[in-house]
C-alpha atoms as a PDB file:
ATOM      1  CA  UNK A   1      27.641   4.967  -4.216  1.00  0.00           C
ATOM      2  CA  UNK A   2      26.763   1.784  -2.902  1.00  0.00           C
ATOM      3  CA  UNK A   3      30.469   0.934  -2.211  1.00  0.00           C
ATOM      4  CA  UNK A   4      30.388   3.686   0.320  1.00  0.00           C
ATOM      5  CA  UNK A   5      28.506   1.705   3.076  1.00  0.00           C
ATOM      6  CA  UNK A   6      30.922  -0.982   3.294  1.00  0.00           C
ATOM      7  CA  UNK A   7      33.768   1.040   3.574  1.00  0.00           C
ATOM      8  CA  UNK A   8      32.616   1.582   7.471  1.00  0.00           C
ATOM      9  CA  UNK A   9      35.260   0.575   9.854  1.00  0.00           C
ATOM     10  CA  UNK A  10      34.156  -1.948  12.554  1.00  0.00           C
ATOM     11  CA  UNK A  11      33.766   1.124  15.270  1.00  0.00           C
ATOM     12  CA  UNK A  12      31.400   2.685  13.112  1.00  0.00           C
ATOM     13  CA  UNK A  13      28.962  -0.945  12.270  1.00  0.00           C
ATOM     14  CA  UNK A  14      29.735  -1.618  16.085  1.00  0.00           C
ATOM     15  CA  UNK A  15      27.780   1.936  16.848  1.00  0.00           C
ATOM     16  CA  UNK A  16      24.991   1.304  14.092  1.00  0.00           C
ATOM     17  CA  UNK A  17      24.281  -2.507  15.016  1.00  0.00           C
ATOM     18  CA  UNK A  18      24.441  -2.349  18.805  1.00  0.00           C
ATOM     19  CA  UNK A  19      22.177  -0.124  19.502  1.00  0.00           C
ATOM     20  CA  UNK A  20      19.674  -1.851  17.339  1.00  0.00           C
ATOM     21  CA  UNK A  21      19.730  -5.086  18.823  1.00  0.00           C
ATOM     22  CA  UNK A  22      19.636  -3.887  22.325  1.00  0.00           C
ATOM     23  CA  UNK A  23      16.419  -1.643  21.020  1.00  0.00           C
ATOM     24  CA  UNK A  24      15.544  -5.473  19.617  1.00  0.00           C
ATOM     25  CA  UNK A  25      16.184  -6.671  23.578  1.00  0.00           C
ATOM     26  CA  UNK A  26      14.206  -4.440  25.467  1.00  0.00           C
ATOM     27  CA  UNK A  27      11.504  -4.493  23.476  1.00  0.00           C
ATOM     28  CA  UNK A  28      11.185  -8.470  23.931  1.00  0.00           C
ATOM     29  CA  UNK A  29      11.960  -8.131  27.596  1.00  0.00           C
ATOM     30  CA  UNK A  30       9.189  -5.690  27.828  1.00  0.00           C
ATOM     31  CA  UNK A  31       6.799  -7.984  25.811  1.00  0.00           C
ATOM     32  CA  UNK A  32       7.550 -10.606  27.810  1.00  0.00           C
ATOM     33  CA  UNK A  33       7.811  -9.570  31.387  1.00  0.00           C
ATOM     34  CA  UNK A  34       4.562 -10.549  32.720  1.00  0.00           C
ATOM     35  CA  UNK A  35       5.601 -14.035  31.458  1.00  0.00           C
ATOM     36  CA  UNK A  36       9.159 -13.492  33.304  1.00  0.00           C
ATOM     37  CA  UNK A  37       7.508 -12.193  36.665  1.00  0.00           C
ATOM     38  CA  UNK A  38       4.684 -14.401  36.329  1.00  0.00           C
ATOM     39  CA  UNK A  39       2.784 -11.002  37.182  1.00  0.00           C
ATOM     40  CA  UNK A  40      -0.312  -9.891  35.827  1.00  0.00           C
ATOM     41  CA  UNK A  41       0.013  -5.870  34.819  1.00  0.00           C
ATOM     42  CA  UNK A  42      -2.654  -3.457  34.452  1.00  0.00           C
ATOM     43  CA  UNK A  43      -2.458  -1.048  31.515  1.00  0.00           C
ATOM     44  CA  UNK A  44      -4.056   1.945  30.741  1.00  0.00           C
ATOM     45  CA  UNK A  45      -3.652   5.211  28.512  1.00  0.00           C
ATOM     46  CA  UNK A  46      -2.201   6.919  31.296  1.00  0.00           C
ATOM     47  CA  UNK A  47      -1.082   3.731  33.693  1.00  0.00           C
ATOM     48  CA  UNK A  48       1.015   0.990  34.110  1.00  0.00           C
ATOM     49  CA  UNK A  49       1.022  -0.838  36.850  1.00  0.00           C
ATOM     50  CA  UNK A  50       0.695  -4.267  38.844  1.00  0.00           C
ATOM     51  CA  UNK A  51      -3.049  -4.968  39.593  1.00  0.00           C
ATOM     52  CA  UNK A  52      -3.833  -7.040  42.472  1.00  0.00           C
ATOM     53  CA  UNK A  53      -8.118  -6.967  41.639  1.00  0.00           C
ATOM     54  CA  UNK A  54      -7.001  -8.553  38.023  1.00  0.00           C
ATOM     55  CA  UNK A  55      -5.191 -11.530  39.974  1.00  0.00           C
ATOM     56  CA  UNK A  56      -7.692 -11.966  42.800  1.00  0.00           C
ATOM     57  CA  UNK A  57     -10.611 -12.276  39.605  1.00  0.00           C
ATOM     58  CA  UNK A  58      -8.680 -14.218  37.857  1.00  0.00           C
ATOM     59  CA  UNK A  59      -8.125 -16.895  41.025  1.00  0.00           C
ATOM     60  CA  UNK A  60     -11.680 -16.579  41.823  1.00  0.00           C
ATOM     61  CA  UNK A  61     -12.547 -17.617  38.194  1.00  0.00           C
ATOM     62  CA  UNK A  62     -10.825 -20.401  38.077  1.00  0.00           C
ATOM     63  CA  UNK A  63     -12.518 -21.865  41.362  1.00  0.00           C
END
């Protein structure tokens, strides 16, 4: 039985790995996009979005 999953031709691991690692991709672009834009998002249950007020506290803070 377990001889069965290597008997996959490379189409078939191609269509089970890819997908997984570009699953793998987004999510760490996603985790790290605030890093990447150097923008500060706001996020809520029902919103996601840029917040200027967080940035313009944030400057003022560090006055």
């Amino acid at each position: 039985m377990g001889d069965v999953m290597y008997e996959l031709s490379t189409a078939a691991w191609v269509e089970i790995i890819a997908p997984i690692i570009i699953g793998l991709l987004i999510m760490l672009l996603y985790g790290y996009w605030d890093k990447i834009t150097h923008k500060r998002y706001y996020i809520d249950d029902d919103i996601l979005a840029y917040d200027e007020e967080i940035v313009k506290e944030e400057k003022e803070g560090e006055k």
